[in-house]
Protein backbone atom coordinates (compact mmCIF):
# COMPACT_ATOMS: atom_id res chain seq x y z
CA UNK A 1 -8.84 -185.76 73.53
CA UNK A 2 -10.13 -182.46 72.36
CA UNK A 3 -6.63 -181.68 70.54
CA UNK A 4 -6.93 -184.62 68.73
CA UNK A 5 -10.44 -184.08 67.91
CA UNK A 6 -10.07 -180.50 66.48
CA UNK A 7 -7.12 -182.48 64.65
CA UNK A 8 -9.79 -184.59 63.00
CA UNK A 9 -12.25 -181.58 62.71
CA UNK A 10 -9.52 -180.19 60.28
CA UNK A 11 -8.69 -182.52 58.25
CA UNK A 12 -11.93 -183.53 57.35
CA UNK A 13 -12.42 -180.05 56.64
CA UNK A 14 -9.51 -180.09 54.77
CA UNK A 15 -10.70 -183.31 52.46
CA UNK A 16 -14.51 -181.50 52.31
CA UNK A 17 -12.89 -178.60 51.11
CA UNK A 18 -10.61 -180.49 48.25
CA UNK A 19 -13.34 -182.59 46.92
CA UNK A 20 -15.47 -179.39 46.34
CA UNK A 21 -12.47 -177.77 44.62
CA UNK A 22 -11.87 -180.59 42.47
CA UNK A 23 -15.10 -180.81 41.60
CA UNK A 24 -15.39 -177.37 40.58
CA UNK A 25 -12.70 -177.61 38.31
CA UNK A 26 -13.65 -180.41 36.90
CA UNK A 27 -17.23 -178.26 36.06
CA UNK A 28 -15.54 -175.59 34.75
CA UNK A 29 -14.13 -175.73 31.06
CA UNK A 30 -11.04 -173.77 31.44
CA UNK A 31 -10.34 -173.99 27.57
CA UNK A 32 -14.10 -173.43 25.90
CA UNK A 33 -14.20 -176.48 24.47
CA UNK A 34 -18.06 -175.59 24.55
CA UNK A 35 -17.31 -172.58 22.43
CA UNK A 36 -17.50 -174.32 19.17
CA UNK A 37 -18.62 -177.23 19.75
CA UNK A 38 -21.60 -177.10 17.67
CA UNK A 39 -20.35 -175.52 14.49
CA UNK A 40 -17.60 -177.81 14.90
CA UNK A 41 -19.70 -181.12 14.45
CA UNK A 42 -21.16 -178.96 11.27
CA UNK A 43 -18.21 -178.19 9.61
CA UNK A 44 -17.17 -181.70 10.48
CA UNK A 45 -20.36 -182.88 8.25
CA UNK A 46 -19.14 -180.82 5.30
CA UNK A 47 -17.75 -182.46 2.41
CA UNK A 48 -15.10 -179.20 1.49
CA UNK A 49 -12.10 -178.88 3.77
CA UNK A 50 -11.91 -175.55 5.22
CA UNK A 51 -9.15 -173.63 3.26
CA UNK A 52 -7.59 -171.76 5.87
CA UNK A 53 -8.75 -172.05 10.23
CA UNK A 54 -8.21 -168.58 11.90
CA UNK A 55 -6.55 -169.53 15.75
CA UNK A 56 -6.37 -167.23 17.84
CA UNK A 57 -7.78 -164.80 21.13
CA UNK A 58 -9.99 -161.65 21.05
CA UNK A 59 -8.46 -160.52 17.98
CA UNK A 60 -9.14 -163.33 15.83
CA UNK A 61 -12.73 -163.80 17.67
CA UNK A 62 -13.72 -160.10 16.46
CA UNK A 63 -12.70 -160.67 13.48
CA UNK A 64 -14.51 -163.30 12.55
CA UNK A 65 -17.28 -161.40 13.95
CA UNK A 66 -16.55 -158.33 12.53
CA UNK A 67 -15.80 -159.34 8.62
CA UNK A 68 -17.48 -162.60 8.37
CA UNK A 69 -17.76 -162.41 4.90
CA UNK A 70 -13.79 -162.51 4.26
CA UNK A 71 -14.29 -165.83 6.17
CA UNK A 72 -17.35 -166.95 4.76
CA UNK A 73 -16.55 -165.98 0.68
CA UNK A 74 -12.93 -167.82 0.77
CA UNK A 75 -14.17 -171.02 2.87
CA UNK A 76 -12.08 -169.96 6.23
CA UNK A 77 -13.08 -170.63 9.85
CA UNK A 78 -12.42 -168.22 12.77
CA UNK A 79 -11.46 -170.39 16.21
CA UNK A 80 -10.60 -167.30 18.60
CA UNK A 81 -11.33 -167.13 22.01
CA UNK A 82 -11.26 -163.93 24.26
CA UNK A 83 -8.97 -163.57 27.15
CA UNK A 84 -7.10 -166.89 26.30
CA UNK A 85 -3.36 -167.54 26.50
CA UNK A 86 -1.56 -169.69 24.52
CA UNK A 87 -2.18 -172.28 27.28
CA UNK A 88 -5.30 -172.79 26.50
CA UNK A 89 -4.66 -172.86 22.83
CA UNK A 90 -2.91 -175.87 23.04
CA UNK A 91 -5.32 -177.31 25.06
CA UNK A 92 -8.07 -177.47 22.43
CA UNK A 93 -5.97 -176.90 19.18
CA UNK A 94 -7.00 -181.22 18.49
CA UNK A 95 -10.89 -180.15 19.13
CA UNK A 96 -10.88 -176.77 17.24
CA UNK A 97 -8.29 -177.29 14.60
CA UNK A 98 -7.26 -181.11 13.77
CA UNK A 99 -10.02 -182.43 14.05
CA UNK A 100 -11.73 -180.13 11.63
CA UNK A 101 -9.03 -181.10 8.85
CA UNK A 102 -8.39 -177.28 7.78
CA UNK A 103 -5.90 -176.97 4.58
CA UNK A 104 -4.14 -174.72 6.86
CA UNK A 105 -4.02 -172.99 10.12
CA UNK A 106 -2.79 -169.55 11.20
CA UNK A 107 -1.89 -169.04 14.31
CA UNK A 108 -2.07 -166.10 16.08
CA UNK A 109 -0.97 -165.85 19.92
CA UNK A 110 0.72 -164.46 22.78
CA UNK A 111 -0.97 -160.79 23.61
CA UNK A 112 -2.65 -162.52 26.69
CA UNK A 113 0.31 -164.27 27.68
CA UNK A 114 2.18 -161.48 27.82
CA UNK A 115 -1.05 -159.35 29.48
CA UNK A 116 -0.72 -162.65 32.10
CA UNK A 117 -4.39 -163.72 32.06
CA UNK A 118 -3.90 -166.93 32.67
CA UNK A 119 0.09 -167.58 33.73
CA UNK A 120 3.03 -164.97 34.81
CA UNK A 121 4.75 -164.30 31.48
CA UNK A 122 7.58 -167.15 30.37
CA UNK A 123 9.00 -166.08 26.47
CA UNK A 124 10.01 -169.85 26.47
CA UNK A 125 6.50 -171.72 27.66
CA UNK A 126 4.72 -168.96 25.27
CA UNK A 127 7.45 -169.94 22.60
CA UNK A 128 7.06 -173.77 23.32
CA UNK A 129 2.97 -173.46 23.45
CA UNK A 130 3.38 -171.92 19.89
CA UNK A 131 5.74 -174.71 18.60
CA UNK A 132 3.95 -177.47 20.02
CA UNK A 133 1.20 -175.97 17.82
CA UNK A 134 2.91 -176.36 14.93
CA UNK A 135 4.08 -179.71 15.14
CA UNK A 136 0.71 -181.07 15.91
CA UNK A 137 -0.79 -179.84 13.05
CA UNK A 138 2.16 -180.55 10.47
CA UNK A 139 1.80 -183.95 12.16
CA UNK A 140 -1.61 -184.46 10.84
CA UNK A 141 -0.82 -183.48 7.49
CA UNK A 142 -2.32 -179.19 8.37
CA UNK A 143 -0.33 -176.46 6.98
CA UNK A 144 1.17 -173.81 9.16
CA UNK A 145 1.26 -169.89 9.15
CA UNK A 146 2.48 -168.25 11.43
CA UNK A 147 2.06 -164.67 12.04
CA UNK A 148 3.41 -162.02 15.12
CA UNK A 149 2.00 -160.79 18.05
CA UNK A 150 0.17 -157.55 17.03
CA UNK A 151 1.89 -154.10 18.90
CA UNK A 152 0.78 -153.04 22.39
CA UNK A 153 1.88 -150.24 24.42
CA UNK A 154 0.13 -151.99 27.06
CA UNK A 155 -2.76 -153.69 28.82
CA UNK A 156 -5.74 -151.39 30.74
CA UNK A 157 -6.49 -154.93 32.32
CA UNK A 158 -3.29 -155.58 33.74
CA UNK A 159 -1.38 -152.07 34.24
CA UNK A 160 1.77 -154.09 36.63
CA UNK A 161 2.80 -155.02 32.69
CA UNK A 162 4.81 -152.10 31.82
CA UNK A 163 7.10 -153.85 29.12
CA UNK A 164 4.60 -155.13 26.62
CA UNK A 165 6.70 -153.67 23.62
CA UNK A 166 9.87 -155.20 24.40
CA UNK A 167 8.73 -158.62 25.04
CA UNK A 168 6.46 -158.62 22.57
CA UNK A 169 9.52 -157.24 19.97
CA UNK A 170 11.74 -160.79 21.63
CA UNK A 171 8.80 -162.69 20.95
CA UNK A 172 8.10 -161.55 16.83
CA UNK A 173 12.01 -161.80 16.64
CA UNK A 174 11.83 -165.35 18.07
CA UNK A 175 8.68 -166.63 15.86
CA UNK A 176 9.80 -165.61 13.01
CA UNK A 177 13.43 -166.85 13.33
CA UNK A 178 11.55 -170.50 13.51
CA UNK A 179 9.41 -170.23 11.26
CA UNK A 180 12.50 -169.08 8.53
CA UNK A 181 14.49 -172.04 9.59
CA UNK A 182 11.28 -174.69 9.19
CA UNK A 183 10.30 -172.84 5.65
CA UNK A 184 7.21 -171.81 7.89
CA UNK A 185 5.40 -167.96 5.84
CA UNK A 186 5.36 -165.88 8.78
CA UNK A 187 2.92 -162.58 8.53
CA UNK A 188 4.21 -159.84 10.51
CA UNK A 189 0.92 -157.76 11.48
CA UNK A 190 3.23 -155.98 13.92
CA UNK A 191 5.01 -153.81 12.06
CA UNK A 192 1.82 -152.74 9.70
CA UNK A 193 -0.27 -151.83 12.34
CA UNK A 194 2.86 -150.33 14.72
CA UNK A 195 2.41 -146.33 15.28
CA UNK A 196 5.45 -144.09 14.82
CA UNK A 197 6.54 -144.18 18.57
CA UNK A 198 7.76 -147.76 17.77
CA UNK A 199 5.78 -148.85 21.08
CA UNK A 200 1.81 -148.87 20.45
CA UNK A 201 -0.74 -149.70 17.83
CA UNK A 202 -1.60 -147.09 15.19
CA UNK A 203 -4.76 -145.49 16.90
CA UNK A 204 -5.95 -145.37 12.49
CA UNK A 205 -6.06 -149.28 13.48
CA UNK A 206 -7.16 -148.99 16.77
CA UNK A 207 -9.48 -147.80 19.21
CA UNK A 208 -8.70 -149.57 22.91
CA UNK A 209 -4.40 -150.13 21.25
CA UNK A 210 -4.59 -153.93 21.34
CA UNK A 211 -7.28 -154.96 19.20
CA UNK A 212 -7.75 -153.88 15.33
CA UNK A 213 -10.44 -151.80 13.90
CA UNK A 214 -12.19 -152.54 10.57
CA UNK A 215 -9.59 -150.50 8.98
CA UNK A 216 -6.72 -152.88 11.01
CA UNK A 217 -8.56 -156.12 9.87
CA UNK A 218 -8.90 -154.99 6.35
CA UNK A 219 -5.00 -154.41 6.21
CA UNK A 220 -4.37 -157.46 8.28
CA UNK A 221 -6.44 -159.29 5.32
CA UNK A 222 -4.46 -157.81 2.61
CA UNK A 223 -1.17 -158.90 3.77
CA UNK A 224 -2.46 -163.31 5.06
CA UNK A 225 -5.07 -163.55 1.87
CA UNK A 226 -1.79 -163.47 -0.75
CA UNK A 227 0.44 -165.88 1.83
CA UNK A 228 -2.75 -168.01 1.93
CA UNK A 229 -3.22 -168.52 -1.83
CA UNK A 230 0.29 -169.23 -2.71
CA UNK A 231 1.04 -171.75 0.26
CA UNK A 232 -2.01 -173.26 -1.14
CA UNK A 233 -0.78 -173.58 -4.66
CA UNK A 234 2.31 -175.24 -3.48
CA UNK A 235 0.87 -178.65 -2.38
């Protein structure tokens, strides 16, 4: 009787114990969706599409942060999140891109999928993230840019990555092979910001060697603003 008891003892443990974790997760919002939720519904209110919708991780969050005027004086929105993968990109690219209606969007991931924050590295689920991207917003009528995954030597969060360069090299190669064949502008920040070993970021762009500087962004800015304006003209 007692066997069968701590039996029962255990599983109801067992079902305690899954309840609580479901509920937890369903508490937690894995993908921000908080984040902007607010400035969403007011850009949603605004008569004037947004020209072009910055999407992205840490790097496009400080940058929007860093030089909000290039955002605010050409009518562009800034939709990066720290730390996230290109999982959770796709999980609220309806919320924080389509349903804002941006002219454009340019996308910008990959650095934390490679880092692993939120998944072990796959080239072709990072890849497939990316391209689902795309053909959700050319689906609703949003223009696409794609751009690469900026250089990294390597992570100080994750130091077991010790082959950031090389996949993020397969990576670039692989973007920017699809976005030729789709007649997608591709903006390769990775070789402008690249330092001469071929391997990190150019510590002139740098301070930590993953995210740009104000001199980074400014350069970053001189080489999307042009692609912006002339994928614009050619409605």
């Amino acid at each position: 009787m007692n066997k069968f008891h701590n039996i029962g003892r255990r599983l109801a443990f067992f079902f305690v114990s899954l309840i609580a974790m479901i509920g937890f997760a369903q508490k937690t919002d894995w993908a921000q969706f908080d984040r902007y939720a607010a400035d969403n519904a007011r850009l949603r209110e605004k008569a004037e599409k947004i020209e072009a919708l910055f999407f992205g991780n840490s790097i496009t969050d400080s940058w929007a942060t860093m030089r909000p005027g290039f955002f605010s004086k050409n009518n562009f929105a800034g939709r990066g999140i720290s730390g996230q993968s290109t999982y959770q990109f796709l999980s609220r690219f309806r919320e924080d891109v389509v349903n804002l209606s941006p002219r454009m969007v340019v996308i910008n991931g990959g650095t934390n999928d490679i880092a692993e924050n939120t998944h072990p590295y796959s080239e072709d689920k990072t890849f497939g993230n990316i391209i689902s991207m795309v053909e959700i917003a050319q689906a609703n009528g949003i223009k696409v840019i794609l751009t690469s995954v900026l250089p990294a030597a390597g992570f100080k969060w994750n130091r077991a990555v010790t082959d950031a360069p090389e996949k993020i090299e397969k990576l670039n190669i692989r973007l920017k092979e699809y976005a030729d064949a789709h007649g997608i502008p591709f903006v390769n920040y990775h070789a402008m910001l690249l330092a001469p070993d071929g391997r990190s970021m150019d510590s002139n762009y740098s301070k930590d060697g993953v995210h740009p500087n104000d001199a980074g962004y400014v350069l970053m800015e001189e080489a999307v603003l042009p692609v912006i304006r002339c994928y614009d003209g050619n409605e």
